[in-house]
PDB file of N, CA and C in Angstrom:
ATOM      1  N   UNK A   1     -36.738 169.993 -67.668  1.00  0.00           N
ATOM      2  CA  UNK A   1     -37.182 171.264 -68.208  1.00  0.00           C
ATOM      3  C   UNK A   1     -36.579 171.442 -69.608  1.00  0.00           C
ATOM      4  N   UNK A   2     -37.233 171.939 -70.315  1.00  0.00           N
ATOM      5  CA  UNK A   2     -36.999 172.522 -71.951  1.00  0.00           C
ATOM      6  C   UNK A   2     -36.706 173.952 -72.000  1.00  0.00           C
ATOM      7  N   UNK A   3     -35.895 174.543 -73.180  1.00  0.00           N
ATOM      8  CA  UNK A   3     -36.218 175.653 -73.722  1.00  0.00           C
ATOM      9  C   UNK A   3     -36.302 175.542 -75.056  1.00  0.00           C
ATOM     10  N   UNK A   4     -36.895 176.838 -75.592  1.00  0.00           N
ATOM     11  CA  UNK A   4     -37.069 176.911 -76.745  1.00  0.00           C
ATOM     12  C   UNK A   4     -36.039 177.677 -77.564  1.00  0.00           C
ATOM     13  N   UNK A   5     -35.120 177.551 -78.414  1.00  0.00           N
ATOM     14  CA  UNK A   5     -34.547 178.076 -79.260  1.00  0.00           C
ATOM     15  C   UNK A   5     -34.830 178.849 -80.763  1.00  0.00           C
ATOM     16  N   UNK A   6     -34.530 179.898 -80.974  1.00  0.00           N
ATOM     17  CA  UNK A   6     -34.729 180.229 -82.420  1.00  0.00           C
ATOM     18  C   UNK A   6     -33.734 180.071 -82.942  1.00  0.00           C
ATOM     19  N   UNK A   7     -33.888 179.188 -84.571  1.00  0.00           N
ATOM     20  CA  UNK A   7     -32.774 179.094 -85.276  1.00  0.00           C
ATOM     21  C   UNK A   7     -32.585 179.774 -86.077  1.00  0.00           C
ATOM     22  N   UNK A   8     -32.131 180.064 -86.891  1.00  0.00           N
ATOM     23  CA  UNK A   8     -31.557 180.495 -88.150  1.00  0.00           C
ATOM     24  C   UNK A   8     -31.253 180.258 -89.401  1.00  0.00           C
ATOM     25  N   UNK A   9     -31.674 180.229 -90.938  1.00  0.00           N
ATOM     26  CA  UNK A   9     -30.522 179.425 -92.080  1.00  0.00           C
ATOM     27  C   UNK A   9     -29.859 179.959 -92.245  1.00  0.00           C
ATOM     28  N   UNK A  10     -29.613 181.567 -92.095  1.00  0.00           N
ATOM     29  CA  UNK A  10     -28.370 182.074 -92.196  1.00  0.00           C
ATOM     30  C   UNK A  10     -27.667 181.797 -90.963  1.00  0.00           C
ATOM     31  N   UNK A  11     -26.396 181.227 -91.509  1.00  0.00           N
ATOM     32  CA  UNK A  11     -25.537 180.444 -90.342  1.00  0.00           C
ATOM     33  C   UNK A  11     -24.827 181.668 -89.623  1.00  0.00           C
ATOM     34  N   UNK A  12     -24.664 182.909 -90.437  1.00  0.00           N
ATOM     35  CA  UNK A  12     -24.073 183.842 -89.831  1.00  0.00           C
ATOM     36  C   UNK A  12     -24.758 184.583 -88.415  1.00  0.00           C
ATOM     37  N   UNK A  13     -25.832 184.307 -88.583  1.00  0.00           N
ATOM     38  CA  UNK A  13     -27.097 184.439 -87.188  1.00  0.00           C
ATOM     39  C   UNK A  13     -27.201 183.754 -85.940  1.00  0.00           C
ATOM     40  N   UNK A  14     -26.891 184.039 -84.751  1.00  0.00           N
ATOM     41  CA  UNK A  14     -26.580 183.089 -83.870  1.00  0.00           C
ATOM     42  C   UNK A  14     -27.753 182.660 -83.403  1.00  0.00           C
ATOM     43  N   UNK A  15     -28.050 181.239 -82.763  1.00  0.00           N
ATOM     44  CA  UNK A  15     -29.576 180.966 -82.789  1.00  0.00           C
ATOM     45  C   UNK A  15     -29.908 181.658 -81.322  1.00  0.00           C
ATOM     46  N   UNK A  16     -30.906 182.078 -80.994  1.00  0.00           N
ATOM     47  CA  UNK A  16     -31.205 182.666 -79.430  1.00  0.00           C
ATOM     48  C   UNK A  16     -32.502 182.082 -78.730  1.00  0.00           C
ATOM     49  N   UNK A  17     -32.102 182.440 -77.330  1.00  0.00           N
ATOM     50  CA  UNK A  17     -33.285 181.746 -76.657  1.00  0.00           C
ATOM     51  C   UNK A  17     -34.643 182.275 -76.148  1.00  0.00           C
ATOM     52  N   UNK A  18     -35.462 181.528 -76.647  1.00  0.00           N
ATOM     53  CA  UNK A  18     -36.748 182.123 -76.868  1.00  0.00           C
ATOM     54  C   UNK A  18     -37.598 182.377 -75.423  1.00  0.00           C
ATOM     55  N   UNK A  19     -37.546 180.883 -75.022  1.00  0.00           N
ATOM     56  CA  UNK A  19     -38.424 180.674 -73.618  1.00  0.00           C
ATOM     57  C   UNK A  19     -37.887 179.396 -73.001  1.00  0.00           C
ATOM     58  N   UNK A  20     -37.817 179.581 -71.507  1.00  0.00           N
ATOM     59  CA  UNK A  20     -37.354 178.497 -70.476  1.00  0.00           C
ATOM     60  C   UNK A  20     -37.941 178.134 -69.799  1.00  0.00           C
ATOM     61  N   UNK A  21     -37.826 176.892 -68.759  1.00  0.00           N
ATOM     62  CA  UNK A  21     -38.460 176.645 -67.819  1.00  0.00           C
ATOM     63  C   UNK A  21     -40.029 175.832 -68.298  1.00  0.00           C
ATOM     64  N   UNK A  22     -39.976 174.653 -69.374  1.00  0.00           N
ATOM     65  CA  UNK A  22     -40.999 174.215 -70.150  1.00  0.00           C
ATOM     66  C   UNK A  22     -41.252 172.925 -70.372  1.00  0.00           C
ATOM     67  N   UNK A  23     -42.082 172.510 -69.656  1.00  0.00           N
ATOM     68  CA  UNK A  23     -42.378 170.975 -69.362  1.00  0.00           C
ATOM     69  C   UNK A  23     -41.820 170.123 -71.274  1.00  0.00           C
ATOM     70  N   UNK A  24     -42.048 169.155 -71.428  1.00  0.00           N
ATOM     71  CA  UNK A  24     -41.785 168.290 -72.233  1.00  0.00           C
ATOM     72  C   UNK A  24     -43.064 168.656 -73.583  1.00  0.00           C
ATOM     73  N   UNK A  25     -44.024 168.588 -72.784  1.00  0.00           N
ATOM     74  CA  UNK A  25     -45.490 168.535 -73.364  1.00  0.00           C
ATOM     75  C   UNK A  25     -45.857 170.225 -73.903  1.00  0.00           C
ATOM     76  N   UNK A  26     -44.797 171.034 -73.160  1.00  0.00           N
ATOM     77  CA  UNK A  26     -45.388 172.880 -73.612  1.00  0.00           C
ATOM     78  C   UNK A  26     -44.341 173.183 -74.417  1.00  0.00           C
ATOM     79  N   UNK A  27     -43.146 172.566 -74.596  1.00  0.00           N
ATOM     80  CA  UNK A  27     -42.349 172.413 -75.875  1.00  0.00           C
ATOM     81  C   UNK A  27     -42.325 172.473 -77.381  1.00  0.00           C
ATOM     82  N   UNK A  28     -42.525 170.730 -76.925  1.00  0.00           N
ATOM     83  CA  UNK A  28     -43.881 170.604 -78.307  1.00  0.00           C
ATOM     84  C   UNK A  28     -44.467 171.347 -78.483  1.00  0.00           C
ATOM     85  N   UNK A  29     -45.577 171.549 -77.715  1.00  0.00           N
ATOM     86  CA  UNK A  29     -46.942 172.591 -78.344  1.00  0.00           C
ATOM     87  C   UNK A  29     -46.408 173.291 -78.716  1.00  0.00           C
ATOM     88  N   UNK A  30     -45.575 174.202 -78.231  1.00  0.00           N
ATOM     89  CA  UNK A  30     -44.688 175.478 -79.127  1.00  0.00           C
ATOM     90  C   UNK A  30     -44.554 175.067 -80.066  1.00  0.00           C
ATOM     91  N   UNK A  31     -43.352 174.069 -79.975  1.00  0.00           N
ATOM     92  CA  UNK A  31     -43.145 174.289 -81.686  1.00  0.00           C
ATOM     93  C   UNK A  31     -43.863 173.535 -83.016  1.00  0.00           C
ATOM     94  N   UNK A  32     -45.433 173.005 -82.478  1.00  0.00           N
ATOM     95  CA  UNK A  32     -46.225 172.532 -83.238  1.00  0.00           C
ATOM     96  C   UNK A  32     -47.050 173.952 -83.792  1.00  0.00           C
ATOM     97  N   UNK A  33     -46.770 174.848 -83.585  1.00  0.00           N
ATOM     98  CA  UNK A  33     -47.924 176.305 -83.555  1.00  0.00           C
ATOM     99  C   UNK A  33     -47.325 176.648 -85.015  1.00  0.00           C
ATOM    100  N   UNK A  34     -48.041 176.972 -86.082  1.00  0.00           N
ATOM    101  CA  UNK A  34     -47.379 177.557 -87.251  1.00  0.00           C
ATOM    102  C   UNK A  34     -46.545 178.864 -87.098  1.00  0.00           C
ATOM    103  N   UNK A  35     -46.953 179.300 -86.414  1.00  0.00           N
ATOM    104  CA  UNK A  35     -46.121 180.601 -85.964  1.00  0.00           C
ATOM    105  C   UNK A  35     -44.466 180.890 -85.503  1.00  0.00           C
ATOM    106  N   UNK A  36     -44.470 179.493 -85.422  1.00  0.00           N
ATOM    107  CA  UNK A  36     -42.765 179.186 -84.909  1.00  0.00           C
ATOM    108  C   UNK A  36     -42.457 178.572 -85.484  1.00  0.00           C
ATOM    109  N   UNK A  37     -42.376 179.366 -86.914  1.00  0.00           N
ATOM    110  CA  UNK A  37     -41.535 179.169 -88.069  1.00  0.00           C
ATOM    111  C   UNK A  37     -41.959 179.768 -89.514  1.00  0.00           C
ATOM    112  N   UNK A  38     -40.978 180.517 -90.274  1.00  0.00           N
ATOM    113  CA  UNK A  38     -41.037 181.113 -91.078  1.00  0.00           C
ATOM    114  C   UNK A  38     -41.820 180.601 -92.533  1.00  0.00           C
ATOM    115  N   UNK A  39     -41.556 179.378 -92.738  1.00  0.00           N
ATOM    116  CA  UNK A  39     -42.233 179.026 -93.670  1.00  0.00           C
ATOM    117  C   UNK A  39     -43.799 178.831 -93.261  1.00  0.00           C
ATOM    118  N   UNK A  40     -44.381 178.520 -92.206  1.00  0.00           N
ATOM    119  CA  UNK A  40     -45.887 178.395 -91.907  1.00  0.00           C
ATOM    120  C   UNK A  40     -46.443 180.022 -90.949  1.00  0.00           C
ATOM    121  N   UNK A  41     -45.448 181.086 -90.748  1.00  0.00           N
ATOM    122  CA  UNK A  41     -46.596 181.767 -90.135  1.00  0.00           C
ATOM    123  C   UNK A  41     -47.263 182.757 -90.964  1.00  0.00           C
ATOM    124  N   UNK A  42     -48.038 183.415 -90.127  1.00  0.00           N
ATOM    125  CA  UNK A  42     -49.188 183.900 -90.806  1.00  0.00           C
ATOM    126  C   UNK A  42     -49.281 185.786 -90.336  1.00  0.00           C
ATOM    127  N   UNK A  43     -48.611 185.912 -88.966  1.00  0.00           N
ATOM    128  CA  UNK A  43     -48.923 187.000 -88.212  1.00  0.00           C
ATOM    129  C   UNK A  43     -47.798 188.026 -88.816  1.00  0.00           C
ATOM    130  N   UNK A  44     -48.279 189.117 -88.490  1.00  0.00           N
ATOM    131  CA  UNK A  44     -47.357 190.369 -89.028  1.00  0.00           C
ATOM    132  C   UNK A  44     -45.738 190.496 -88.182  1.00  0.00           C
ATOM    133  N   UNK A  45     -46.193 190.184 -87.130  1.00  0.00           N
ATOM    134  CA  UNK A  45     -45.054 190.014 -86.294  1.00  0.00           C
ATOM    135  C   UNK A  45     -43.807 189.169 -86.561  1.00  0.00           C
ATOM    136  N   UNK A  46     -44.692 188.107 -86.775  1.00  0.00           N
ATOM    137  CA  UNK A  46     -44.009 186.935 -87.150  1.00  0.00           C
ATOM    138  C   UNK A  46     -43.080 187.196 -88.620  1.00  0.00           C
ATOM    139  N   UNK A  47     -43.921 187.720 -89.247  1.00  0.00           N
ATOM    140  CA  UNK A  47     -43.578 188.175 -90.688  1.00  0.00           C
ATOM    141  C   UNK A  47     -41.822 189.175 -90.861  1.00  0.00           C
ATOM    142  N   UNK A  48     -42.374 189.967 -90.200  1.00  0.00           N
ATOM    143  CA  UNK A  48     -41.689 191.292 -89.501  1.00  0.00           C
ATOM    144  C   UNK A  48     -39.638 190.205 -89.059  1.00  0.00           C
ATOM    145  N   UNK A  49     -40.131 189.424 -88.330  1.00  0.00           N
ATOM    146  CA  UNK A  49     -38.867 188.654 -88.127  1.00  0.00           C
ATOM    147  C   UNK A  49     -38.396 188.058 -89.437  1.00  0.00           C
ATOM    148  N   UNK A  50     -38.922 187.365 -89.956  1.00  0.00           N
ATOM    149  CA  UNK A  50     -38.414 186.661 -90.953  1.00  0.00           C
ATOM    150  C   UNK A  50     -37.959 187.990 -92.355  1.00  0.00           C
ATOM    151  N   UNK A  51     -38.558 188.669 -92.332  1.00  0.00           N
ATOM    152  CA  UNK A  51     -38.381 190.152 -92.981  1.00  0.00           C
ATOM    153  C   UNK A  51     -36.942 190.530 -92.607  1.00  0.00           C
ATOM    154  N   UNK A  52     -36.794 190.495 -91.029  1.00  0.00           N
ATOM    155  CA  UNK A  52     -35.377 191.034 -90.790  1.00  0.00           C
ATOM    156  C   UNK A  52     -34.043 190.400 -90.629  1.00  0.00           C
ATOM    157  N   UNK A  53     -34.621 188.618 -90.610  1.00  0.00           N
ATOM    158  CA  UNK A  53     -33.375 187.657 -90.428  1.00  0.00           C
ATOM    159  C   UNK A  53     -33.684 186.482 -91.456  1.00  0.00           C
ATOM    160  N   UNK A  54     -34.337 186.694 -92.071  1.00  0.00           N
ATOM    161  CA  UNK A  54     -34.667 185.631 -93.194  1.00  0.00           C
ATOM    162  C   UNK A  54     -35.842 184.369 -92.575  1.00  0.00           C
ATOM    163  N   UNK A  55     -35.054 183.053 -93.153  1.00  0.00           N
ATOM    164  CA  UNK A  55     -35.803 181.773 -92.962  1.00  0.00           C
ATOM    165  C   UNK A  55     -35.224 181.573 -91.329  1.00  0.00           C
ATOM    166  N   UNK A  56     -36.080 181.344 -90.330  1.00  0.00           N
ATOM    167  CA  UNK A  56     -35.926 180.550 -88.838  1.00  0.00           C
ATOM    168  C   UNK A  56     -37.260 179.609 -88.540  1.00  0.00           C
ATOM    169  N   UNK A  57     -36.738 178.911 -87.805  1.00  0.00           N
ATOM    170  CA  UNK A  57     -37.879 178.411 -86.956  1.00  0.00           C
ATOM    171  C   UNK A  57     -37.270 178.218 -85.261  1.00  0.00           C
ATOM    172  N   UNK A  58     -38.394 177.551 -84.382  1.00  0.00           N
ATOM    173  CA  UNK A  58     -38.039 177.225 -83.390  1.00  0.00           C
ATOM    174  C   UNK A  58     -37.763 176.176 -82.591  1.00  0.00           C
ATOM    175  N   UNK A  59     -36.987 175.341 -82.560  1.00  0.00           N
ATOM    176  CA  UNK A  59     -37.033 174.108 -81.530  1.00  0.00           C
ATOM    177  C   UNK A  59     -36.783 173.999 -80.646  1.00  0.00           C
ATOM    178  N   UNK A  60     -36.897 173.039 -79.839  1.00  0.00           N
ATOM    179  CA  UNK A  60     -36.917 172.804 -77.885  1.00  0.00           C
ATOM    180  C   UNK A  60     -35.535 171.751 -77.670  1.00  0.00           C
ATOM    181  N   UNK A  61     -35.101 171.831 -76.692  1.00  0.00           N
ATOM    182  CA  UNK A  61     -33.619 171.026 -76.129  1.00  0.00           C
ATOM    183  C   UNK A  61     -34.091 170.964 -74.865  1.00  0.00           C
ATOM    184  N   UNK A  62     -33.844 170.061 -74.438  1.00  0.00           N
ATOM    185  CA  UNK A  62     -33.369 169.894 -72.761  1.00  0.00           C
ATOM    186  C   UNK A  62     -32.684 171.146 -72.606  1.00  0.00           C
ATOM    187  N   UNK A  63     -33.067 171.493 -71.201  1.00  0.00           N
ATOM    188  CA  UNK A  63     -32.425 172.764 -70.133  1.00  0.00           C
ATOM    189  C   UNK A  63     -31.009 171.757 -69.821  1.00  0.00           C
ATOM    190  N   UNK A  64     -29.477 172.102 -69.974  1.00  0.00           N
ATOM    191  CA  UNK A  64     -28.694 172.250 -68.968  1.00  0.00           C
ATOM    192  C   UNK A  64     -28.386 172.887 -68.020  1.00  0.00           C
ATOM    193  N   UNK A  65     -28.347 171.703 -66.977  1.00  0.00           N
ATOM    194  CA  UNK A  65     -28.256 172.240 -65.610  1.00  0.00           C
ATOM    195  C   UNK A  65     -26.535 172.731 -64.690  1.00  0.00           C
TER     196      UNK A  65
END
């Protein structure tokens, strides 16, 4: 199992967890979506974050068990 993490460039930002419980293959897809990540999204929402914590994106890790 995977989760997804949000990172941060401000290092002072701790990175947090987005979504768990995520095959290998729904990982990826996440974080292939422009939206999960500041430099490619497009949505207001999306916007709205990067507005309030700067540059992030999202990547996937193995779940520890």
């Amino acid at each position: 199992m995977y989760t997804i993490v949000r990172m941060y460039f401000d290092e002072t930002k701790p990175s947090r967890t987005v979504k768990t419980g995520l095959t290998l293959e729904q990982a990826q897809a996440h974080c292939r979506d422009p939206e999960t990540s500041s430099s490619t999204c497009t949505t207001a929402s999306a916007k709205r974050i990067t507005t309030r914590n700067g540059e992030w994106f999202d990547a996937y890790r193995e779940a520890t068990r």
